[in-house]
Structure formats: C-alpha cells, structure tokens
N, C-alpha and C. Protein backbone atom coordinates (compact mmCIF):
# COMPACT_ATOMS: atom_id res chain seq x y z
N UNK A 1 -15.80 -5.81 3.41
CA UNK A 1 -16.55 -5.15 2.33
C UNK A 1 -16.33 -5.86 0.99
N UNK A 2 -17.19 -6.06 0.23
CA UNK A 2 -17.37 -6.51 -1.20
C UNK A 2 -16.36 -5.64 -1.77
N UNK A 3 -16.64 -5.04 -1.83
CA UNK A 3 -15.42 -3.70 -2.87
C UNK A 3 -13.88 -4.00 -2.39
N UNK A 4 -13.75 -4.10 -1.58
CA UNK A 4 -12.50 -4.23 -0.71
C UNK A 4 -11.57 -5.66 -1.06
N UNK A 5 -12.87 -6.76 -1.31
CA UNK A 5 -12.35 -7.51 -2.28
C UNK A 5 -11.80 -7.64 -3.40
N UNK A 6 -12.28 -6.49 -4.23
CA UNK A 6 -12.30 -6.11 -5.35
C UNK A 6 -11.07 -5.53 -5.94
N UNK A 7 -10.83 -4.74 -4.93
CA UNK A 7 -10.34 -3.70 -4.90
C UNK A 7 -8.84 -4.36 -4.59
N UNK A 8 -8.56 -5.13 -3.45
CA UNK A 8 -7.53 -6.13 -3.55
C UNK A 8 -7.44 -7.00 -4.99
N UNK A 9 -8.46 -7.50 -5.14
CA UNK A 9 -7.76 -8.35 -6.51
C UNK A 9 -7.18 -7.28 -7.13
N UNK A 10 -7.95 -6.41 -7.67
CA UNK A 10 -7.54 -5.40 -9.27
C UNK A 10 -6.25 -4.85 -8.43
N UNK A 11 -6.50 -4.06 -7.15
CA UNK A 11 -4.86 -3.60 -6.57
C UNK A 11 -4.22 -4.83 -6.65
N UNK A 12 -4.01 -5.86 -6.54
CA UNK A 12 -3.22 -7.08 -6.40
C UNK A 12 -1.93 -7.07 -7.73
N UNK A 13 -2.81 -6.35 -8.76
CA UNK A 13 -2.00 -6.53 -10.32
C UNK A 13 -0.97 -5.21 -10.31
N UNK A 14 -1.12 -4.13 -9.43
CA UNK A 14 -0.45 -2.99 -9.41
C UNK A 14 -0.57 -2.50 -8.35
N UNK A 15 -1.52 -1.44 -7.32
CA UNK A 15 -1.22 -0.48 -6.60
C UNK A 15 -2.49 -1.62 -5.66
N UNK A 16 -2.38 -2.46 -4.82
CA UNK A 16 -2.93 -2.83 -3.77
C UNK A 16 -3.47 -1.83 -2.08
N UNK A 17 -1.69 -1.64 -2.23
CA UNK A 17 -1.75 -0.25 -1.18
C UNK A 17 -3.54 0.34 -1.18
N UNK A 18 -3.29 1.64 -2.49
CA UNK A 18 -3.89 2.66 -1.86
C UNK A 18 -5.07 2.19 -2.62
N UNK A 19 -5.48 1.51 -3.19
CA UNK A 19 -7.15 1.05 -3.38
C UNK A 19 -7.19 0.16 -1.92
N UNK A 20 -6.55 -0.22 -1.46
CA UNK A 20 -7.86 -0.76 0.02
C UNK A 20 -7.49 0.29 1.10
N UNK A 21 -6.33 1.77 0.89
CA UNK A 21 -6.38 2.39 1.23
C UNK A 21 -8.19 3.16 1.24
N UNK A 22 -8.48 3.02 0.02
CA UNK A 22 -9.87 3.93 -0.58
C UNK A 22 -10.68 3.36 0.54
N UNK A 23 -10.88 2.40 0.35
CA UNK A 23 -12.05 1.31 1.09
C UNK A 23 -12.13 1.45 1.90
C-alpha cells in the first residue's frame, strides 16, 4: 500500500510500530 509507505517513513522518525499497525 502507498500509505503504508508513508506511514513507515513518518513512523520511521518515532512510532513505526503502530502506524503500519493502522495500515
């Protein structure tokens, strides 16, 4: 998923976990 990418970078700087948890 596009978002999931996203969502790893920006989680990458702090909470990675539970944003690709979201996804």
């Amino acid at each position: 998923c596009i978002m999931g990418k996203v969502a790893a970078h920006m989680g990458k700087e702090g909470d990675a976990t539970p944003f690709t948890d979201v996804t």
